[in-house]
PDB file of N, CA and C in Angstrom:
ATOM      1  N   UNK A   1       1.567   6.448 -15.078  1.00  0.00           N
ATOM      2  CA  UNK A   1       2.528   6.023 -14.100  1.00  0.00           C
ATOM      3  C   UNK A   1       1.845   5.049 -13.152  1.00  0.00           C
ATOM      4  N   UNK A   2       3.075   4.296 -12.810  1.00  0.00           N
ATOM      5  CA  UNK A   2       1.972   3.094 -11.456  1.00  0.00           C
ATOM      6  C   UNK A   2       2.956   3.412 -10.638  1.00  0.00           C
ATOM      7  N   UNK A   3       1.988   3.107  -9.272  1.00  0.00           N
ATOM      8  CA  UNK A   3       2.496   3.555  -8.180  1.00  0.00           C
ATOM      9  C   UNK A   3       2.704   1.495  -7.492  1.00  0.00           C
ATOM     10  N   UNK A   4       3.764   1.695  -7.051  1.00  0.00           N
ATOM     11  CA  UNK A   4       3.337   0.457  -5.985  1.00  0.00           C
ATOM     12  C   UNK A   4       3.200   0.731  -3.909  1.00  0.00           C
ATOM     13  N   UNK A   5       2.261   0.488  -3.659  1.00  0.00           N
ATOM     14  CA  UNK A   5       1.557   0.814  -2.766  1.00  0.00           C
ATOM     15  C   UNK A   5       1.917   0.295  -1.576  1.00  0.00           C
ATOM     16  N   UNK A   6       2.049   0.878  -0.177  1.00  0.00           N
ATOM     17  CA  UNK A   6       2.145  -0.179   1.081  1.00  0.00           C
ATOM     18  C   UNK A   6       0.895  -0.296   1.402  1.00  0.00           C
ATOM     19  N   UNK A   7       0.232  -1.236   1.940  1.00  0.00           N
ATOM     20  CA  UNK A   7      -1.292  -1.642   2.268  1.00  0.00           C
ATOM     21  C   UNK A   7      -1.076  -2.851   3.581  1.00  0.00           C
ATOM     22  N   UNK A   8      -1.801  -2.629   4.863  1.00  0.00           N
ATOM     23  CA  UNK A   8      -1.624  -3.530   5.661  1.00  0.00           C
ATOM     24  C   UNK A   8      -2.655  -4.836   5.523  1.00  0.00           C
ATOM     25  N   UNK A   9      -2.197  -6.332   5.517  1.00  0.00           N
ATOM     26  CA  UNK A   9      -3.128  -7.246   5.703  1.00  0.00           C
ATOM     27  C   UNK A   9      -3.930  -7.135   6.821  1.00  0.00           C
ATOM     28  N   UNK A  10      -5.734  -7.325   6.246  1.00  0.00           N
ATOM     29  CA  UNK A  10      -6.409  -7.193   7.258  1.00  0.00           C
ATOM     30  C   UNK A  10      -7.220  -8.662   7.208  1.00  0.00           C
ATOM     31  N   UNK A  11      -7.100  -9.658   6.351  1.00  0.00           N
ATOM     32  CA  UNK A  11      -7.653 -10.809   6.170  1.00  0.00           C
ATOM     33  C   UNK A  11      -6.700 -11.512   5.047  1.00  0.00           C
ATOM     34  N   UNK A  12      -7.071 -12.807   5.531  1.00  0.00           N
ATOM     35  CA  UNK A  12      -6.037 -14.225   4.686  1.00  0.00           C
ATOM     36  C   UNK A  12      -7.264 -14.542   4.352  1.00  0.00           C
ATOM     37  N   UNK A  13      -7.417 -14.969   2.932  1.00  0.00           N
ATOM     38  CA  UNK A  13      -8.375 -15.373   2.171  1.00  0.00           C
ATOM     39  C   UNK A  13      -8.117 -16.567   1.931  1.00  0.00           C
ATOM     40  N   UNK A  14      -9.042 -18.008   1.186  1.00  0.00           N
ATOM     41  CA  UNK A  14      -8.191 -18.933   0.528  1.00  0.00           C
ATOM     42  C   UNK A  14      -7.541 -18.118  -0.401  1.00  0.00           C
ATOM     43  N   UNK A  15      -6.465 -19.816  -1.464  1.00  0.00           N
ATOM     44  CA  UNK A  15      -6.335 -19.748  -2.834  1.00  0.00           C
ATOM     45  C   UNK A  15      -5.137 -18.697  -2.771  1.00  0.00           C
ATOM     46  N   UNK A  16      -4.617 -18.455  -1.325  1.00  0.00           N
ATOM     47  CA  UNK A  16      -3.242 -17.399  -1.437  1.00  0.00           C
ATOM     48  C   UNK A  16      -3.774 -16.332  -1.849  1.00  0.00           C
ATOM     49  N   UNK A  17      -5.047 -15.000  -0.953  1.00  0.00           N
ATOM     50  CA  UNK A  17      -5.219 -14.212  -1.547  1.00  0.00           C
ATOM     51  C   UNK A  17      -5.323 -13.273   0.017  1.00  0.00           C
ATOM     52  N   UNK A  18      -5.411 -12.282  -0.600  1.00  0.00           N
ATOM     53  CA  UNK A  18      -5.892 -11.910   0.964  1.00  0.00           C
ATOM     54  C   UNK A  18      -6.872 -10.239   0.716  1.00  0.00           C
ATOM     55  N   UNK A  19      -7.152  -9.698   1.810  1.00  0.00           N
ATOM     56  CA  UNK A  19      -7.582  -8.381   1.691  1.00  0.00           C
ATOM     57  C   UNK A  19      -6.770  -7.240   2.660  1.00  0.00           C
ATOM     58  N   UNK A  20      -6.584  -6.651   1.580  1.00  0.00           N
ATOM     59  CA  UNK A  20      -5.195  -5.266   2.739  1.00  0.00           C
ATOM     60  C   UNK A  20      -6.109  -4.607   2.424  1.00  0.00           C
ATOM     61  N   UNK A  21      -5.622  -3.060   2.920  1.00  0.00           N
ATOM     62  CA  UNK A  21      -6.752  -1.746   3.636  1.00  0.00           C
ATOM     63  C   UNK A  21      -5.753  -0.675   3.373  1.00  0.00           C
ATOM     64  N   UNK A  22      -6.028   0.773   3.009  1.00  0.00           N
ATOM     65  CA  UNK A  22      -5.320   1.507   2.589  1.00  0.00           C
ATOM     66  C   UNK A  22      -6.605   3.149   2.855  1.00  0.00           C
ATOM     67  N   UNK A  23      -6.066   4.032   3.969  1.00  0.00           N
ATOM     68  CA  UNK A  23      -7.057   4.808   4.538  1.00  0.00           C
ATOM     69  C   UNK A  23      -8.786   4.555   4.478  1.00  0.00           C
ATOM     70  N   UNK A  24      -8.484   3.545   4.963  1.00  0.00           N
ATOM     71  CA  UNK A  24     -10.209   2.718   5.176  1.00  0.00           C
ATOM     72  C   UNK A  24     -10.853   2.128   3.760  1.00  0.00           C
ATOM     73  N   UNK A  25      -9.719   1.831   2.680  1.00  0.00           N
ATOM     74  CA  UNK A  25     -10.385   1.398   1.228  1.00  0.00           C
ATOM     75  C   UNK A  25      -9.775  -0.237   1.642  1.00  0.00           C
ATOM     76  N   UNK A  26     -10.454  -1.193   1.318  1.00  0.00           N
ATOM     77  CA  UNK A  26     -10.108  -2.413   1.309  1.00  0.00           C
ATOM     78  C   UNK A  26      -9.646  -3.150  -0.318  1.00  0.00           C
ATOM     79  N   UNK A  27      -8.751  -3.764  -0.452  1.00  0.00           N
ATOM     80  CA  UNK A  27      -8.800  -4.448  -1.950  1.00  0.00           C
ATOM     81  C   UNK A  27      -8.719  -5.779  -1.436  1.00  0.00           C
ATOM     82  N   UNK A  28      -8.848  -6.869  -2.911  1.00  0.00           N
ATOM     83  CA  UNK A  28      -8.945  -7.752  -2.497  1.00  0.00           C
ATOM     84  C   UNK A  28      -7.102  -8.198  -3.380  1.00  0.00           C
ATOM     85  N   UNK A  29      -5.983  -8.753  -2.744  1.00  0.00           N
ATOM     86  CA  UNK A  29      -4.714  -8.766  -3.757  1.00  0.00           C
ATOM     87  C   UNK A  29      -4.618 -10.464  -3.252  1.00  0.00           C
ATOM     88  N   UNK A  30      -3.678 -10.902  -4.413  1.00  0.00           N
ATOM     89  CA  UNK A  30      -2.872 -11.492  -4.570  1.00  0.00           C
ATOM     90  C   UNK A  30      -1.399 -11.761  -3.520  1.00  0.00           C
ATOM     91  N   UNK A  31      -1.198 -13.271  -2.849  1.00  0.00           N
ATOM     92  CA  UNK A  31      -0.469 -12.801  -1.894  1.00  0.00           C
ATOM     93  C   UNK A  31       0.318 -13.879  -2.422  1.00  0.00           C
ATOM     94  N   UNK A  32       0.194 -14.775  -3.228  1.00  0.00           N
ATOM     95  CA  UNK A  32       1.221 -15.618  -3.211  1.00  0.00           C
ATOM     96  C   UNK A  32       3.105 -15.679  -3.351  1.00  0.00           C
ATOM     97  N   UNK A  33       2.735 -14.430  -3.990  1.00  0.00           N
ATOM     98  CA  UNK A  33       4.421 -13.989  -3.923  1.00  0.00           C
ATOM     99  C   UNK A  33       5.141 -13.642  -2.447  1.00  0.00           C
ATOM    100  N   UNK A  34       4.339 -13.563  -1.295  1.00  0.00           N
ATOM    101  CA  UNK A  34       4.957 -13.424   0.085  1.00  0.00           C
ATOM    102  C   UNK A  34       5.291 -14.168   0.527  1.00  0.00           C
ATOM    103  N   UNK A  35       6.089 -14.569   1.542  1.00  0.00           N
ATOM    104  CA  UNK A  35       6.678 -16.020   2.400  1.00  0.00           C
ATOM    105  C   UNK A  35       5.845 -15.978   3.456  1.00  0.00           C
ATOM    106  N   UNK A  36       4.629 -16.788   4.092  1.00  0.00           N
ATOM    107  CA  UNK A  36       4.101 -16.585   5.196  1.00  0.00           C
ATOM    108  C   UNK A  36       3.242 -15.060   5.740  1.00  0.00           C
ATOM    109  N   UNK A  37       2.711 -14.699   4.552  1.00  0.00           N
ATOM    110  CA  UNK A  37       1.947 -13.675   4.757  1.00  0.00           C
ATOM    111  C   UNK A  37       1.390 -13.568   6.566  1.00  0.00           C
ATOM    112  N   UNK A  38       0.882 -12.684   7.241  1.00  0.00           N
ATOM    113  CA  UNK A  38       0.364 -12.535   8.660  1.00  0.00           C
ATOM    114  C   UNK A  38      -0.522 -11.399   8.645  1.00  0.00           C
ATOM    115  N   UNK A  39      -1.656 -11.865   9.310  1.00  0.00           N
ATOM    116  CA  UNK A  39      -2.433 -10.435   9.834  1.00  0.00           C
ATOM    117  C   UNK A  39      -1.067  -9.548  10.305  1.00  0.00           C
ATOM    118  N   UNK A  40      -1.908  -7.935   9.825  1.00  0.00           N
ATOM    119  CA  UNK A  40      -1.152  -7.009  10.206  1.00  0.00           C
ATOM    120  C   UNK A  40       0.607  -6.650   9.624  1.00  0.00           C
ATOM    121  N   UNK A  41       0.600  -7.299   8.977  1.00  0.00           N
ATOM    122  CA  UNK A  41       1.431  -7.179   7.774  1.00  0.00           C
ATOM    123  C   UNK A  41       1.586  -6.468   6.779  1.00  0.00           C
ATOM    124  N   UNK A  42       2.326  -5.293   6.973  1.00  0.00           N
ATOM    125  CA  UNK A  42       2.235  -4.336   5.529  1.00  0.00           C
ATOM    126  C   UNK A  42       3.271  -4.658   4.441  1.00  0.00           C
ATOM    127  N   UNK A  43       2.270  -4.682   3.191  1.00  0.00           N
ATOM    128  CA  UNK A  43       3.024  -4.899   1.687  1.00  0.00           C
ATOM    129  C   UNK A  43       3.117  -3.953   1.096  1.00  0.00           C
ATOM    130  N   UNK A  44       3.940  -4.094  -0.267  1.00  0.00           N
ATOM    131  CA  UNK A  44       3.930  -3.188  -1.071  1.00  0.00           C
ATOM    132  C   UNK A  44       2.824  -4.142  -2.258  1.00  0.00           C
ATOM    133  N   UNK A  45       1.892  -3.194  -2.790  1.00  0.00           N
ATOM    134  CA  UNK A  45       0.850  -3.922  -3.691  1.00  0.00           C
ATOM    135  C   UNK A  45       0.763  -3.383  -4.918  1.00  0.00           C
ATOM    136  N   UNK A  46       1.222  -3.771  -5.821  1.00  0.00           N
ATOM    137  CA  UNK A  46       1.160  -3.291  -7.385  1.00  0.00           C
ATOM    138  C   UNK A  46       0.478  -4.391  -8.717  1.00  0.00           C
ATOM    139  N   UNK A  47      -0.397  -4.025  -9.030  1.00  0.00           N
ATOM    140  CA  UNK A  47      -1.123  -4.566 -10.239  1.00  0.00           C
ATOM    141  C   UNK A  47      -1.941  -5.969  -9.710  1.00  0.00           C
ATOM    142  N   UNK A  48      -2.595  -5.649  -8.162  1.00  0.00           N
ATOM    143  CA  UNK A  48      -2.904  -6.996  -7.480  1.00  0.00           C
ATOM    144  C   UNK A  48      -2.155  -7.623  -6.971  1.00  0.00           C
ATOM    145  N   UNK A  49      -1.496  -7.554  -6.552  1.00  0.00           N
ATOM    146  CA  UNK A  49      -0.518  -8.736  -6.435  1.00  0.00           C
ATOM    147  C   UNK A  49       0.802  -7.777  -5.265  1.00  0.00           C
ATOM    148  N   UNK A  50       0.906  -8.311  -4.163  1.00  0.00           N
ATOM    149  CA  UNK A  50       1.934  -8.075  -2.814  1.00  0.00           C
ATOM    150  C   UNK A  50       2.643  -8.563  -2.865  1.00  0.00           C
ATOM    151  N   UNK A  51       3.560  -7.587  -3.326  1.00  0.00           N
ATOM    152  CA  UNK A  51       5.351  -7.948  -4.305  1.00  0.00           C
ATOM    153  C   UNK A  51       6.445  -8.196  -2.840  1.00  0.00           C
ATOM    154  N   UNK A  52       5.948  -7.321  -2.186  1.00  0.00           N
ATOM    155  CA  UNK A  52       7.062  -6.926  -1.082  1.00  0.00           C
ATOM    156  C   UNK A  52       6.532  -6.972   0.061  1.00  0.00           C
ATOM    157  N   UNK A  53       7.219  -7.610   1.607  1.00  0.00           N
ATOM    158  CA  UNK A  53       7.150  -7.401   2.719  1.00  0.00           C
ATOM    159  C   UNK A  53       7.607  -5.799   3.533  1.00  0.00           C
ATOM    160  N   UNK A  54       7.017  -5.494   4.255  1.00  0.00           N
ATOM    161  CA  UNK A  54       7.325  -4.293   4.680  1.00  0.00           C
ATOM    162  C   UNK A  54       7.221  -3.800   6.351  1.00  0.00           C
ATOM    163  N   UNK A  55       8.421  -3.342   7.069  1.00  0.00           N
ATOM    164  CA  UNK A  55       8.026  -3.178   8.929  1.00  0.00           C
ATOM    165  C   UNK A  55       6.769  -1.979   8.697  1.00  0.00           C
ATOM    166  N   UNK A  56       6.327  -2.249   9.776  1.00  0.00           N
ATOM    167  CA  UNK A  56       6.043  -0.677  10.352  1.00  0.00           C
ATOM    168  C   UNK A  56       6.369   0.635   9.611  1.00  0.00           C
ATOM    169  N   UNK A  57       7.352   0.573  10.101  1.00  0.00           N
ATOM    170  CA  UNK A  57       7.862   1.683  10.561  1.00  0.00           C
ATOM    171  C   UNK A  57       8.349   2.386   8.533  1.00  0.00           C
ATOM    172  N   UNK A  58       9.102   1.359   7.601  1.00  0.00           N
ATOM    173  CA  UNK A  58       9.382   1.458   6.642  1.00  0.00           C
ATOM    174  C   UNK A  58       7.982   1.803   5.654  1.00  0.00           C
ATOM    175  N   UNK A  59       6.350   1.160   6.293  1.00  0.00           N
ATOM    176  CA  UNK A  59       5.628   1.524   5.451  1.00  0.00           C
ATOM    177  C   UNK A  59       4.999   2.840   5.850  1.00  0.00           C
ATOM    178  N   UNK A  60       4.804   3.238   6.977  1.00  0.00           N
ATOM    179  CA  UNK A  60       4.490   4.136   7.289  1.00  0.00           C
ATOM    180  C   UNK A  60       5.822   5.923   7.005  1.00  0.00           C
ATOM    181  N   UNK A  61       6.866   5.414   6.806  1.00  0.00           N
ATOM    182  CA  UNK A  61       7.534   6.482   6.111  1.00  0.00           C
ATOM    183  C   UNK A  61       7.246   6.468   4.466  1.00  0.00           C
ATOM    184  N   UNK A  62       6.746   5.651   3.565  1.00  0.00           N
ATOM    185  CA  UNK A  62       6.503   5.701   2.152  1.00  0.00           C
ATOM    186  C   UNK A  62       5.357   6.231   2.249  1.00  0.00           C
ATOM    187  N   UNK A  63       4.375   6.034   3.202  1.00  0.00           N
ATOM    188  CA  UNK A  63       2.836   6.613   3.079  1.00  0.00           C
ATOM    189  C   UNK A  63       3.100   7.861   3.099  1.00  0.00           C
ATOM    190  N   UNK A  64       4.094   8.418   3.815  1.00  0.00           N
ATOM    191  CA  UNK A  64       4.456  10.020   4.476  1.00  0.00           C
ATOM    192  C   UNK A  64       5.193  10.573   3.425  1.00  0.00           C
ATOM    193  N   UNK A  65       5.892   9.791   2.371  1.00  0.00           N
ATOM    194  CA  UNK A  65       6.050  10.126   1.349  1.00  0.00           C
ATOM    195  C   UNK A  65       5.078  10.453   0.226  1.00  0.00           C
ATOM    196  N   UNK A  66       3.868   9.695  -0.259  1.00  0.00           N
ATOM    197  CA  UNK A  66       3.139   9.228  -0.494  1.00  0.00           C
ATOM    198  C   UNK A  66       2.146  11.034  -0.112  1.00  0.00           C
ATOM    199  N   UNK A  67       1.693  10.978   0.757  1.00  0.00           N
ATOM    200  CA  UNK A  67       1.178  12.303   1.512  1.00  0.00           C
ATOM    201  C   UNK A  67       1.760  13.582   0.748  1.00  0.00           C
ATOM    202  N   UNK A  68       2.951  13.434   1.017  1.00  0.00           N
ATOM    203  CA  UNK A  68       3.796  14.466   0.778  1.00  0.00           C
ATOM    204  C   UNK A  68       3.697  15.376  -0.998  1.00  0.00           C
ATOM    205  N   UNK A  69       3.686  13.770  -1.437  1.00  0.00           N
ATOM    206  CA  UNK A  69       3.580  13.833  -2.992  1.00  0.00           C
ATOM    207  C   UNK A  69       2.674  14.864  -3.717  1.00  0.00           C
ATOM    208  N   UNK A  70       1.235  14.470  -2.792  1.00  0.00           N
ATOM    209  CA  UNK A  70       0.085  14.296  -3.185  1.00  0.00           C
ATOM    210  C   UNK A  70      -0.241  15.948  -3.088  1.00  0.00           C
ATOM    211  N   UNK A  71       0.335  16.130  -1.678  1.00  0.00           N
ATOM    212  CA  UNK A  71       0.298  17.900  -1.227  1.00  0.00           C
ATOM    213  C   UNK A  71       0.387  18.712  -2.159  1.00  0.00           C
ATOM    214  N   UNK A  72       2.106  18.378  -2.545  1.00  0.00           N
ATOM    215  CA  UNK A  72       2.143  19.052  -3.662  1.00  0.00           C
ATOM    216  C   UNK A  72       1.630  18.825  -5.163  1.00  0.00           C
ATOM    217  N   UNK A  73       0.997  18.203  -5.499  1.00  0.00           N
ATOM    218  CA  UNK A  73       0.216  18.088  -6.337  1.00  0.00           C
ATOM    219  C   UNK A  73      -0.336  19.263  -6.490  1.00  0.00           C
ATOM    220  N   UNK A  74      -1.549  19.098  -5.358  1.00  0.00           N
ATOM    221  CA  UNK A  74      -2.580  19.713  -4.905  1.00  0.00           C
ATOM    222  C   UNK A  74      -2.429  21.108  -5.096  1.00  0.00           C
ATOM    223  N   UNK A  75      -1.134  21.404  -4.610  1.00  0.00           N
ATOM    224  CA  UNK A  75      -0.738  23.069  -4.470  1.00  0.00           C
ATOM    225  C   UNK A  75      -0.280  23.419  -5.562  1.00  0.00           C
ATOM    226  N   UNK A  76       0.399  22.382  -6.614  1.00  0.00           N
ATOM    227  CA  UNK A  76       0.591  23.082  -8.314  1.00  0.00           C
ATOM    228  C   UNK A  76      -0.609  23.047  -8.571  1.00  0.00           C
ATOM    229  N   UNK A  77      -1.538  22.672  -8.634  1.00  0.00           N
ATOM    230  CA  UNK A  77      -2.611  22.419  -9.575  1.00  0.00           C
ATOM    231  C   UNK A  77      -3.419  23.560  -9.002  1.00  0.00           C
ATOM    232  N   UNK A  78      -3.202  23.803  -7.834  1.00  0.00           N
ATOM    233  CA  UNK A  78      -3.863  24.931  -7.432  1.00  0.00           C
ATOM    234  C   UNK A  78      -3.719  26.478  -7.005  1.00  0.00           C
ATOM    235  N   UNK A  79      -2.538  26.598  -8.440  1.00  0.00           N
ATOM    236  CA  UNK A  79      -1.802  27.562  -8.674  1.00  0.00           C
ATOM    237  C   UNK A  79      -0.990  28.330  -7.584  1.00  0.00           C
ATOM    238  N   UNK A  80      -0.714  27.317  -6.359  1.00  0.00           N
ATOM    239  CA  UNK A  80       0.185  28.073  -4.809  1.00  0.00           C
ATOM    240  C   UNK A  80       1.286  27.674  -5.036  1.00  0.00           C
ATOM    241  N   UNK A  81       1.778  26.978  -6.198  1.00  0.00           N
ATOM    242  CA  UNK A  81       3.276  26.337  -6.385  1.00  0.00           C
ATOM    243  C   UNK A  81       3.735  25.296  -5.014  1.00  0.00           C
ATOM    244  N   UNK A  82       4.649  24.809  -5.129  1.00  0.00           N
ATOM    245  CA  UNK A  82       5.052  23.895  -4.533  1.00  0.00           C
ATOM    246  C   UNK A  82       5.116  24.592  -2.748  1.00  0.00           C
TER     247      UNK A  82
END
């Protein structure tokens, strides 16, 4: 399964690229598909490349989703059920 990711811009690179940050991991993506990319800008980032613009407020509820997911993962796998 692929996930596509919100990640905030923390640097504009040349060549339309940039570097977003995702709980202190940095990548280096693909930005040309954005209109006017900006510091501090959260995307959605899938296969390299920052498909989607995103507020605040909208990326920080997918992360909380995202969290949420992961919990329960954690708790099937660790035989406490959901």
């Amino acid at each position: 399964m692929c996930l596509a990711v919100p990640m905030e811009i923390k640097e504009l690179l040349p060549g339309a690229a940039g570097r977003v940050e995702l709980d202190g991991v940095s990548y280096r993506v693909d930005l040309s598909l954005i209109e006017h990319p900006a510091l501090g800008d959260f995307v959605i980032v899938h296969a390299g490349f920052a498909i989607e613009k995103l507020d605040r407020d909208e990326a920080d509820a997918r992360l909380a989703l995202f969290d949420e997911l992961a919990r329960a993962q954690r708790s099937a796998t660790d035989g406490g059920g959901p």
